[in-house]
C-alpha atoms as a PDB file:
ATOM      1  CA  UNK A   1      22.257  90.557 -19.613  1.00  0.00           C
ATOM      2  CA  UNK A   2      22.982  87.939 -22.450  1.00  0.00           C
ATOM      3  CA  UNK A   3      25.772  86.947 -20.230  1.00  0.00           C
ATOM      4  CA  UNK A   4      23.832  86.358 -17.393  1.00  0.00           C
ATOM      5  CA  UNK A   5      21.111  83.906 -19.126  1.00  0.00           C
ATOM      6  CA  UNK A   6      23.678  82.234 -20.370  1.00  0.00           C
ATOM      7  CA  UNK A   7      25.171  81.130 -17.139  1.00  0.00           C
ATOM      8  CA  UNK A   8      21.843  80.662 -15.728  1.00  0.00           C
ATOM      9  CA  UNK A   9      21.068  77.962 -18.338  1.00  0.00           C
ATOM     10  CA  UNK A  10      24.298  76.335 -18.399  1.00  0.00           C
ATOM     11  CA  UNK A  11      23.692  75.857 -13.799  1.00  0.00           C
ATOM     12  CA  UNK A  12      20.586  74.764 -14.627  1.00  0.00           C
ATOM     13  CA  UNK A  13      21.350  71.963 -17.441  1.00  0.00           C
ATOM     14  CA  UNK A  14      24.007  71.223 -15.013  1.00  0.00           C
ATOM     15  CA  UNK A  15      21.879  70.383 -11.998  1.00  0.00           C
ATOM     16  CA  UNK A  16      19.470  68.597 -14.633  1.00  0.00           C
ATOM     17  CA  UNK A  17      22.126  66.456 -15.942  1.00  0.00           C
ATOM     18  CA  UNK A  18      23.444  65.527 -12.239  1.00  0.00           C
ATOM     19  CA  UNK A  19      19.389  64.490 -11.566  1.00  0.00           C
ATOM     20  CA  UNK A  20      19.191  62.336 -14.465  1.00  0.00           C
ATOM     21  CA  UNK A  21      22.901  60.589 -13.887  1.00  0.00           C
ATOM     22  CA  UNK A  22      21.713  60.147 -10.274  1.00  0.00           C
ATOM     23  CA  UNK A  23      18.739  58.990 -10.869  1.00  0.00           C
ATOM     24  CA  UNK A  24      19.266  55.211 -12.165  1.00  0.00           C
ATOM     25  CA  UNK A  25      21.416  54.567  -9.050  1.00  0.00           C
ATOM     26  CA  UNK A  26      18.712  55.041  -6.967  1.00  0.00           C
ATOM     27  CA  UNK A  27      16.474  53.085  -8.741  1.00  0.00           C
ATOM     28  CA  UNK A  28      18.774  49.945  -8.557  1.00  0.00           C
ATOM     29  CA  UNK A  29      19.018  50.577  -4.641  1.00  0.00           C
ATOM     30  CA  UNK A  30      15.572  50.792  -4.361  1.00  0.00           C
ATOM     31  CA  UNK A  31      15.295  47.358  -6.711  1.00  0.00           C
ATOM     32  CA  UNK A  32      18.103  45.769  -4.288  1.00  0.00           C
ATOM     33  CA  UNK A  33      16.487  46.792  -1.413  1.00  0.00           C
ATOM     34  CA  UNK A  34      13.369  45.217  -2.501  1.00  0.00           C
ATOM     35  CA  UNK A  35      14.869  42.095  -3.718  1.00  0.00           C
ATOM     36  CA  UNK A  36      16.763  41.338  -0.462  1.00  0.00           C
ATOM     37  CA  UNK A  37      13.369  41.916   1.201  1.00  0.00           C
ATOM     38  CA  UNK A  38      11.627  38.944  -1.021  1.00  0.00           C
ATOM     39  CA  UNK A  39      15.023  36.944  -0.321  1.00  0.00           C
ATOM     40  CA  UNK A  40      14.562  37.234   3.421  1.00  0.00           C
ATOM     41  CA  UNK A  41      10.902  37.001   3.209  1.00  0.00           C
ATOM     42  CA  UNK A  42      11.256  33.591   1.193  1.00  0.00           C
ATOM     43  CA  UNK A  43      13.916  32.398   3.617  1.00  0.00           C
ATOM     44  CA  UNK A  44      11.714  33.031   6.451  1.00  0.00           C
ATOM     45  CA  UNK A  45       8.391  31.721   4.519  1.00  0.00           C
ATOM     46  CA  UNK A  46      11.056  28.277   3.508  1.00  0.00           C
ATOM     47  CA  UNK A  47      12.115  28.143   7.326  1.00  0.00           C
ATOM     48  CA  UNK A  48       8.554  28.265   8.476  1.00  0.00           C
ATOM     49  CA  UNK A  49       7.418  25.577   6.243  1.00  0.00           C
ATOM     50  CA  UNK A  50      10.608  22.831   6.640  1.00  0.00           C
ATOM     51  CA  UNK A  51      10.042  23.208  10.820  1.00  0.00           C
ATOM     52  CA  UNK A  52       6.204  23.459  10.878  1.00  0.00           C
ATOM     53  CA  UNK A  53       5.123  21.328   8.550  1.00  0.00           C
ATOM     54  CA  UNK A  54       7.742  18.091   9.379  1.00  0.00           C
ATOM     55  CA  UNK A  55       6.021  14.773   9.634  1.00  0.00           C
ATOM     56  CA  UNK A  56       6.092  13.636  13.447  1.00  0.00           C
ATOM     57  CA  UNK A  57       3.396  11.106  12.970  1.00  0.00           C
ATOM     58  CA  UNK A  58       2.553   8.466  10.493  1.00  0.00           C
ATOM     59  CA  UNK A  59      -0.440   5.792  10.395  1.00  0.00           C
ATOM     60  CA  UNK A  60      -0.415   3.489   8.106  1.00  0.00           C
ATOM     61  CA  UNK A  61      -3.719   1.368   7.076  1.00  0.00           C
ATOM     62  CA  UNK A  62      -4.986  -1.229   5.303  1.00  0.00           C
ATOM     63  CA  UNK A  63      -1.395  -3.136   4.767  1.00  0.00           C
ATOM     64  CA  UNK A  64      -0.790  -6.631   5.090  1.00  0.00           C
ATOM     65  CA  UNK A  65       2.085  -7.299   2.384  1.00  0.00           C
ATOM     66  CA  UNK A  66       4.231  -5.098   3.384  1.00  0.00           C
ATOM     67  CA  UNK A  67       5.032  -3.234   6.476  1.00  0.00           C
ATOM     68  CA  UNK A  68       4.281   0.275   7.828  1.00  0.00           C
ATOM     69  CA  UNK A  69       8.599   1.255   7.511  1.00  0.00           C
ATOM     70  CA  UNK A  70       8.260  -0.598   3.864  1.00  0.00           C
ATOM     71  CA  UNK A  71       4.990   1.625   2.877  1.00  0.00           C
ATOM     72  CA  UNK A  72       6.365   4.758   3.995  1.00  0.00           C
ATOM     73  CA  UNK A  73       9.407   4.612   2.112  1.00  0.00           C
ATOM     74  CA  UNK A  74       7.464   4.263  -0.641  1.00  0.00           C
ATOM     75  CA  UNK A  75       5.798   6.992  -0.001  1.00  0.00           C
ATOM     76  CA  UNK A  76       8.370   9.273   1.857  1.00  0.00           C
ATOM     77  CA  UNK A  77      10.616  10.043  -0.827  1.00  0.00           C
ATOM     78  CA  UNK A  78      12.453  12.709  -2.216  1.00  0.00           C
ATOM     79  CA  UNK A  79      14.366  16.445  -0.764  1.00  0.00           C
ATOM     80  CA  UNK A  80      10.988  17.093   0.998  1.00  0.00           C
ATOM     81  CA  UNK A  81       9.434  13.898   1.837  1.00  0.00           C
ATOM     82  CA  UNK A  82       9.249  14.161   5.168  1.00  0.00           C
ATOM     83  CA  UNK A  83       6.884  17.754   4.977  1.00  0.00           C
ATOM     84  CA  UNK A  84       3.194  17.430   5.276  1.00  0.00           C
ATOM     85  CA  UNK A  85       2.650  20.255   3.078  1.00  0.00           C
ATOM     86  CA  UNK A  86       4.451  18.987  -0.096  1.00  0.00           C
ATOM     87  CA  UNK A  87       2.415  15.479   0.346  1.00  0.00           C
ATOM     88  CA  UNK A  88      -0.328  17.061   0.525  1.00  0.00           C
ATOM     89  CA  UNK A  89       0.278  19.072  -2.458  1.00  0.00           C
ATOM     90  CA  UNK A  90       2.195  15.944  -3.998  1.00  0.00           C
ATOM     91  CA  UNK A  91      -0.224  13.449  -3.969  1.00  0.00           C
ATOM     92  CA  UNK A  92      -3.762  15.209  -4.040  1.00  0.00           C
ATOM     93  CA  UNK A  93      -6.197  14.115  -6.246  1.00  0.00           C
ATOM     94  CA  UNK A  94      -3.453  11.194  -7.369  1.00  0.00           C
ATOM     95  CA  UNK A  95      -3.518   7.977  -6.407  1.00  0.00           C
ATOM     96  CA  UNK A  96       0.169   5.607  -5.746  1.00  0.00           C
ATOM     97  CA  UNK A  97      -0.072   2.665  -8.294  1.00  0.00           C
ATOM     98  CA  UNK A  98       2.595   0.401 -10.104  1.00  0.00           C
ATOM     99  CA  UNK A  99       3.411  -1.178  -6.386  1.00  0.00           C
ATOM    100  CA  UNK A 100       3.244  -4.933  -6.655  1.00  0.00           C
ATOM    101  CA  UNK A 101       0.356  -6.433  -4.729  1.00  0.00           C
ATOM    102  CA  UNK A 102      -0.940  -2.769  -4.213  1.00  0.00           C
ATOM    103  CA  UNK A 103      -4.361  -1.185  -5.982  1.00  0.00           C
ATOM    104  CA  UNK A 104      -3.751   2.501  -4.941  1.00  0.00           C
ATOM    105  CA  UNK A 105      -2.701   4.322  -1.659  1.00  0.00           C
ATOM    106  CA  UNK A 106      -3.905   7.521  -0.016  1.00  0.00           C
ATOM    107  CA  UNK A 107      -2.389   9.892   1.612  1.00  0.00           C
ATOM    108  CA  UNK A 108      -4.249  12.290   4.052  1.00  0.00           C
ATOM    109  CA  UNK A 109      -2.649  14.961   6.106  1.00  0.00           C
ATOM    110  CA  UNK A 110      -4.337  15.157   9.564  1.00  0.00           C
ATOM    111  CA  UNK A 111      -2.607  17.774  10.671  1.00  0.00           C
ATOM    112  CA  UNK A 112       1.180  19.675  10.315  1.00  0.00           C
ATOM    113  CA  UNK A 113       2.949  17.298  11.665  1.00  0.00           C
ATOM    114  CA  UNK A 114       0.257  13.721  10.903  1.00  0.00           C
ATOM    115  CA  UNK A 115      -0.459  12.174   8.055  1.00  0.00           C
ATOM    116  CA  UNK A 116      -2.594   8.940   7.369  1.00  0.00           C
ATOM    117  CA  UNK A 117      -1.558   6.375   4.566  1.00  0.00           C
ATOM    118  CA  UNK A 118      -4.227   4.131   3.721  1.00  0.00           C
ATOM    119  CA  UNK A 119      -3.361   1.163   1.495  1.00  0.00           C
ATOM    120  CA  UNK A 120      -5.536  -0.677  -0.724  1.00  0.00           C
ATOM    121  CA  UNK A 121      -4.282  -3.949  -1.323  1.00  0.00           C
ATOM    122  CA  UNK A 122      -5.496  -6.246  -4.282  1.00  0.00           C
ATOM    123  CA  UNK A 123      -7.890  -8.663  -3.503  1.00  0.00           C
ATOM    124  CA  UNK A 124      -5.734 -12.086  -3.528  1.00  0.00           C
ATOM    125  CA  UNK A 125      -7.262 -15.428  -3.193  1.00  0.00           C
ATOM    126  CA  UNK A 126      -4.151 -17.642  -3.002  1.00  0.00           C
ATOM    127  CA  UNK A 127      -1.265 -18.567  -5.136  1.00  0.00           C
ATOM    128  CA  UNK A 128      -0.125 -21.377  -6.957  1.00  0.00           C
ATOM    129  CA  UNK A 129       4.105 -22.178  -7.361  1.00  0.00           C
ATOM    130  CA  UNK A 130       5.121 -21.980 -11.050  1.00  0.00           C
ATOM    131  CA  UNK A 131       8.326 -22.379 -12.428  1.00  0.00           C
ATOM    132  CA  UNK A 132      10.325 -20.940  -9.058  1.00  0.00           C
ATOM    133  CA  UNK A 133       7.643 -18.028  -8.464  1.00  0.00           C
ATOM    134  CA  UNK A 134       4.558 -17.327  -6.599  1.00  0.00           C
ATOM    135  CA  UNK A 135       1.660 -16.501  -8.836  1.00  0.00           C
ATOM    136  CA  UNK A 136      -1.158 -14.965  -7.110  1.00  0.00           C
ATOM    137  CA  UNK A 137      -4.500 -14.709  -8.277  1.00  0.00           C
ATOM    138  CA  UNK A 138      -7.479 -12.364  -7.815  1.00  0.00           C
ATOM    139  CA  UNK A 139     -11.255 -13.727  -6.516  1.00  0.00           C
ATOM    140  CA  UNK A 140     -11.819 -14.548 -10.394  1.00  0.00           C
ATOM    141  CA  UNK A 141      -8.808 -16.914 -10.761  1.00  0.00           C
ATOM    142  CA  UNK A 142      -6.431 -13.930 -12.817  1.00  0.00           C
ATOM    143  CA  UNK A 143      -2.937 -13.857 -12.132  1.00  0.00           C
ATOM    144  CA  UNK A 144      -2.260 -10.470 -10.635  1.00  0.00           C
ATOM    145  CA  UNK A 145       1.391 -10.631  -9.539  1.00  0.00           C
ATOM    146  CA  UNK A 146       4.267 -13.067  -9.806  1.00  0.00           C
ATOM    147  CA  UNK A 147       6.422 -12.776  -6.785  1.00  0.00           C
ATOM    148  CA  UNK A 148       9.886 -14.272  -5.443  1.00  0.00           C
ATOM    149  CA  UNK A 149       8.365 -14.370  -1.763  1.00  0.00           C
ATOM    150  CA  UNK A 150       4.845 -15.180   0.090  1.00  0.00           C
ATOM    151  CA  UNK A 151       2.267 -13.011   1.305  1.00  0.00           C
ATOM    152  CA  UNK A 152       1.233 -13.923   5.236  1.00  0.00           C
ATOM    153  CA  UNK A 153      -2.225 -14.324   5.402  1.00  0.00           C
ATOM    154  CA  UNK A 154      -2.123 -15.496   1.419  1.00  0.00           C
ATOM    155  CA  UNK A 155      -2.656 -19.495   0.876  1.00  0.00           C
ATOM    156  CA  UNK A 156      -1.138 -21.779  -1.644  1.00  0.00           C
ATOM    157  CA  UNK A 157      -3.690 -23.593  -3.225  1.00  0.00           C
ATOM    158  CA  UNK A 158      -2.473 -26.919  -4.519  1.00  0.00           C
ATOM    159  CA  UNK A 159      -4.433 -29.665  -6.382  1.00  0.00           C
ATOM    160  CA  UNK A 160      -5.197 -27.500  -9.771  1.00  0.00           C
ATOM    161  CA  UNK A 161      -3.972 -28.674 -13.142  1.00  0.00           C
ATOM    162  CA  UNK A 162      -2.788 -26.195 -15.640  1.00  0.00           C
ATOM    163  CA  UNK A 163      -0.138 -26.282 -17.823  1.00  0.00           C
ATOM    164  CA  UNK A 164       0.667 -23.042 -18.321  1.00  0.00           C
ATOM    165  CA  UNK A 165       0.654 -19.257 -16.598  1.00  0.00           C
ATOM    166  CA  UNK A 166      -0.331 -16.032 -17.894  1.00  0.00           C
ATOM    167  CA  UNK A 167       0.242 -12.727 -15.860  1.00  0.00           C
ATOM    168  CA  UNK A 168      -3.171 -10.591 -15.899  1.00  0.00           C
ATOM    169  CA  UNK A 169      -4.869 -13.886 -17.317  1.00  0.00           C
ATOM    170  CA  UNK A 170      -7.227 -16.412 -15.775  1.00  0.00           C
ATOM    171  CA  UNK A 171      -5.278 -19.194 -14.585  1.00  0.00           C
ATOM    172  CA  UNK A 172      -6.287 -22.078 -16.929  1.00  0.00           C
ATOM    173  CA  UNK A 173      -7.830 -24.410 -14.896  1.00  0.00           C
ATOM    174  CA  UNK A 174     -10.804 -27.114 -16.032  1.00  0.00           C
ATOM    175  CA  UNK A 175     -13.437 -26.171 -13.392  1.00  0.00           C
ATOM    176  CA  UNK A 176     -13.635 -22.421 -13.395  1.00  0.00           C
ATOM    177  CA  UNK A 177     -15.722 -23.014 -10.203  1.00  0.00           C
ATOM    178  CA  UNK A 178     -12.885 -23.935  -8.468  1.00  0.00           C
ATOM    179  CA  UNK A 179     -12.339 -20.073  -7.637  1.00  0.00           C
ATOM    180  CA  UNK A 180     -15.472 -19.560  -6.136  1.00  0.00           C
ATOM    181  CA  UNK A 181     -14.932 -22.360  -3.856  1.00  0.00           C
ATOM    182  CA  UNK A 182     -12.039 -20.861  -2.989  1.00  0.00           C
ATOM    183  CA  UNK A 183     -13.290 -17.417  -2.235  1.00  0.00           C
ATOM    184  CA  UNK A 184     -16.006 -19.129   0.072  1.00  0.00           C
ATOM    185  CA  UNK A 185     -13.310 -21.102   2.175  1.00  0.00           C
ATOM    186  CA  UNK A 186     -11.279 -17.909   2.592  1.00  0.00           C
ATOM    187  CA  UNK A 187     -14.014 -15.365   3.500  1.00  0.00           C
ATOM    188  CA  UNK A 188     -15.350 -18.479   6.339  1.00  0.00           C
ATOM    189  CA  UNK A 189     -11.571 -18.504   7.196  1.00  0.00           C
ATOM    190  CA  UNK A 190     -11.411 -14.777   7.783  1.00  0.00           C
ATOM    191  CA  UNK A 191     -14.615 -14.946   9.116  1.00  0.00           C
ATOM    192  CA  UNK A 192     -13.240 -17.118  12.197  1.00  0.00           C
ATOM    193  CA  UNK A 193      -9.883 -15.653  12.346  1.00  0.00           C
ATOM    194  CA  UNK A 194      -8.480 -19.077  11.355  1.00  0.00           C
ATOM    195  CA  UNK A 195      -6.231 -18.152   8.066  1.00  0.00           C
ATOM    196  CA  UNK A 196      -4.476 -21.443   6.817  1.00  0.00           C
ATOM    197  CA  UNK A 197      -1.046 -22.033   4.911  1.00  0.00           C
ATOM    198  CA  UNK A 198      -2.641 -23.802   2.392  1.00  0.00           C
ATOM    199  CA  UNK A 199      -5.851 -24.791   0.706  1.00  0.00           C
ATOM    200  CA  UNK A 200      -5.354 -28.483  -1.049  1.00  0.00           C
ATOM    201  CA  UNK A 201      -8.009 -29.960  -4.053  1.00  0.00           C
ATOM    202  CA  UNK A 202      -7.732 -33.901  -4.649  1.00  0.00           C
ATOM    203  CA  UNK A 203      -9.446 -34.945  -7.702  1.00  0.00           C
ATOM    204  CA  UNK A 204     -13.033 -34.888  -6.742  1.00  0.00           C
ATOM    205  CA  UNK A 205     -12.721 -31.197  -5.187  1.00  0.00           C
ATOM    206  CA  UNK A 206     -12.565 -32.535  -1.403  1.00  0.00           C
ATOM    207  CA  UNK A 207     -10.759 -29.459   0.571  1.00  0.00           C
ATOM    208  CA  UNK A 208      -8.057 -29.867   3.007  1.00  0.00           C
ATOM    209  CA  UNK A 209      -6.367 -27.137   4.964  1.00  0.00           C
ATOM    210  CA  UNK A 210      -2.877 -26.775   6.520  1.00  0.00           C
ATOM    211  CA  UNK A 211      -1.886 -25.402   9.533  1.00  0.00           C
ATOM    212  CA  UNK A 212       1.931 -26.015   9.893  1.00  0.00           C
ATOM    213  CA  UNK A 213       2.278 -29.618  11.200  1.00  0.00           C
ATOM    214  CA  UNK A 214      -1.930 -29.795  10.840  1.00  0.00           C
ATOM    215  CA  UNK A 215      -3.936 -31.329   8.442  1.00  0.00           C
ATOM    216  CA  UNK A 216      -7.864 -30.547   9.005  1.00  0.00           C
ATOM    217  CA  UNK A 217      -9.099 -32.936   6.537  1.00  0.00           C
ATOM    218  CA  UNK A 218     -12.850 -31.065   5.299  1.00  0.00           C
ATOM    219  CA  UNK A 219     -14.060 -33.179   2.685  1.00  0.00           C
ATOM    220  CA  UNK A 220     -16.752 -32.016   0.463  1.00  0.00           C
ATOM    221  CA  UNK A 221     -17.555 -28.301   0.945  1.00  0.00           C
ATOM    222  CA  UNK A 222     -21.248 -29.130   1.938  1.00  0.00           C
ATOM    223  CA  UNK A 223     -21.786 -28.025   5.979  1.00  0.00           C
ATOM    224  CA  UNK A 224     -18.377 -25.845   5.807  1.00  0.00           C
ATOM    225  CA  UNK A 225     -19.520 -23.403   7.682  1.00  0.00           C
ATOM    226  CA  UNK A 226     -20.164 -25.588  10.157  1.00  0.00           C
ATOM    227  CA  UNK A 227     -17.575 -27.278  10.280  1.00  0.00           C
ATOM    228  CA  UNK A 228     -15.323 -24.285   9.789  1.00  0.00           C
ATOM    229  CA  UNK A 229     -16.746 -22.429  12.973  1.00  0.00           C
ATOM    230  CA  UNK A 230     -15.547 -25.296  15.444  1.00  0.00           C
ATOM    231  CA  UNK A 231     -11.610 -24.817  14.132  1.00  0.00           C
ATOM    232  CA  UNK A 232     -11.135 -21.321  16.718  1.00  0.00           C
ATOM    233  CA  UNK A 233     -12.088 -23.879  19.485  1.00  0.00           C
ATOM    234  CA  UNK A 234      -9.851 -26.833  18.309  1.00  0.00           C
ATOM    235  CA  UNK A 235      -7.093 -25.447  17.211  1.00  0.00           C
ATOM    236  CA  UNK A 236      -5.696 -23.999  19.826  1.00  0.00           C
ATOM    237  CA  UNK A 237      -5.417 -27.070  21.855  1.00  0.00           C
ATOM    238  CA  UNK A 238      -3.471 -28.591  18.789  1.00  0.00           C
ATOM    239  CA  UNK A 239      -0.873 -26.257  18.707  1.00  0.00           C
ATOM    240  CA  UNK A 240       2.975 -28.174  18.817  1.00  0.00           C
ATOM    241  CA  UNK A 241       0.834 -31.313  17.888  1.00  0.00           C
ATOM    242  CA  UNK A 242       1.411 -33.441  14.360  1.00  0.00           C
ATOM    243  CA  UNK A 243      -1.798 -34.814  12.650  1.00  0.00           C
ATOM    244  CA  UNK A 244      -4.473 -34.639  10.841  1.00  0.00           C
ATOM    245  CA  UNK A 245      -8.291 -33.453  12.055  1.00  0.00           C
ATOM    246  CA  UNK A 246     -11.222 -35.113  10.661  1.00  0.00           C
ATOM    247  CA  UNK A 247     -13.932 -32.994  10.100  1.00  0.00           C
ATOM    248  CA  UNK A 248     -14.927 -34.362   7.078  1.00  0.00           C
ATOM    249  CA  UNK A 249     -18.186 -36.260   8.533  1.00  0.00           C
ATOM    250  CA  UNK A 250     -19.186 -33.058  10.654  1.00  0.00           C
ATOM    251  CA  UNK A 251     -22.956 -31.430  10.870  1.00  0.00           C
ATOM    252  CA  UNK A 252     -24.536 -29.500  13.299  1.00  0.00           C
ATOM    253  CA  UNK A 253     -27.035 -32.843  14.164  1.00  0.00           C
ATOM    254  CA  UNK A 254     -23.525 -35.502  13.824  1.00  0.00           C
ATOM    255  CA  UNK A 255     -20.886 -33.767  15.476  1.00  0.00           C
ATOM    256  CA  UNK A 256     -18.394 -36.173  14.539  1.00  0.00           C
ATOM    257  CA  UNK A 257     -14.322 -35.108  15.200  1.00  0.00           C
ATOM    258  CA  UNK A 258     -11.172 -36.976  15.426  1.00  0.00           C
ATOM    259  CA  UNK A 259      -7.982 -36.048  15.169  1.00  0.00           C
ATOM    260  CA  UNK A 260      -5.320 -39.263  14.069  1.00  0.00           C
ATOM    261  CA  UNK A 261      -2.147 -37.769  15.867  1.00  0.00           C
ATOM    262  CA  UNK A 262       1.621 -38.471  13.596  1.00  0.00           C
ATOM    263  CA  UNK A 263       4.672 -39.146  15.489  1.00  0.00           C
END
């Protein structure tokens, strides 16, 4: 009877021992298995979001320095750059800054495949050449960028004295109204869709604009309005022409123009 109990126990530890050695293996299947299952899952999820989520579509706003190919580089950039998803998880509630000539830039996903970059450029007024560069400056006469190359749409203002330049200072200059005078011209300009080259002071603050081979001789800044509003009729017909336009003498009662032609 002894006998038999004891053979009964040993069969039993037995089985119990082949359990327990059995048991971690199945565990680390089971933990396999359910690693291999995230893998694929992942893959699948990584897949899903590289195809659907590509950028198809781009719109670019509010750029006049550079060009749409230039801003989306800037923005574009990196392993997933072209994925509407990581943009929109890259650059939410931040702002693009430290571009040159650029305030900020936004960047709004439209859809999976669309986004929308909209660029807000610094308000320039003109620049002045300094020492080989172009410094531009702000509405309030502050240099806000020194630049190798022009801005289209930008004029070089010419006529102020200054002896030096200060980046992120006011340019010094010894009429500080000299920038609001400036800011008026270019506002009538855009006004009228008649953007110059250049915006030229002589000593007593008389204003004339170029336009390639044209000279449109203003004057004093009284009447410019008026006399601004007649150039998107005139100049047009002057285009491939040398010379200067008067306009100087101009009012809406004396409607006095002449244009003194240069071989």
């Amino acid at each position: 009877m002894k006998k038999k109990a004891e053979e009964k126990a040993k069969r039993i530890t037995k089985k119990s021992g082949s359990t327990i050695a059995k048991m971690p293996d199945t565990r680390l299947k089971v933990r396999i298995i359910i690693a291999l299952g995230i893998i694929n899952v992942l893959l699948l999820a990584s897949y899903f979001v590289l195809t659907h989520y590509t950028v198809k579509n781009v719109q670019v706003d509010g750029n006049k320095h550079y060009s749409a190919e230039e801003i989306k580089a800037m923005i574009m950039t990196g392993y997933f750059g072209d994925n509407s998803l990581y943009l929109s998880l890259k650059y939410k509630n931040k702002d693009i800054e430290g571009v040159p000539f650029i305030e900020t830039m936004d960047v709004v996903v439209q859809s999976n495949d669309t986004i929308r970059i909209i660029v807000y450029e610094k308000a320039l007024a003109g620049y002045v050449q300094y020492l080989g560069r172009y410094m531009y400056f702000d509405n309030e006469g502050v240099i806000v960028e020194a630049s190798k190359v022009t801005t289209k749409g930008i004029p070089q203002v010419t006529g102020l004295k200054f002896d030096h330049v200060v980046l992120y200072e006011k340019l010094p200059v010894e009429n500080d109204q000299i920038f609001q005078n400036i800011l008026t011209i270019t506002k009538l300009l855009n006004k009228y869709d008649v953007i110059c080259d250049k915006i030229q002071f002589d000593s007593n603050y008389n204003v004339t604009l170029g336009y390639d081979s044209v000279k449109v001789n203003i004057g004093p800044l009284e009447n410019l309005d008026e006399k601004l509003m007649q150039l998107p009729k005139i100049l047009p017909s002057l285009e491939g022409k040398k010379g200067t336009l008067d306009l100087q003498n101009y009012t809406a009662d004396r409607k006095s123009i002449t244009f003194e032609r240069e071989n």
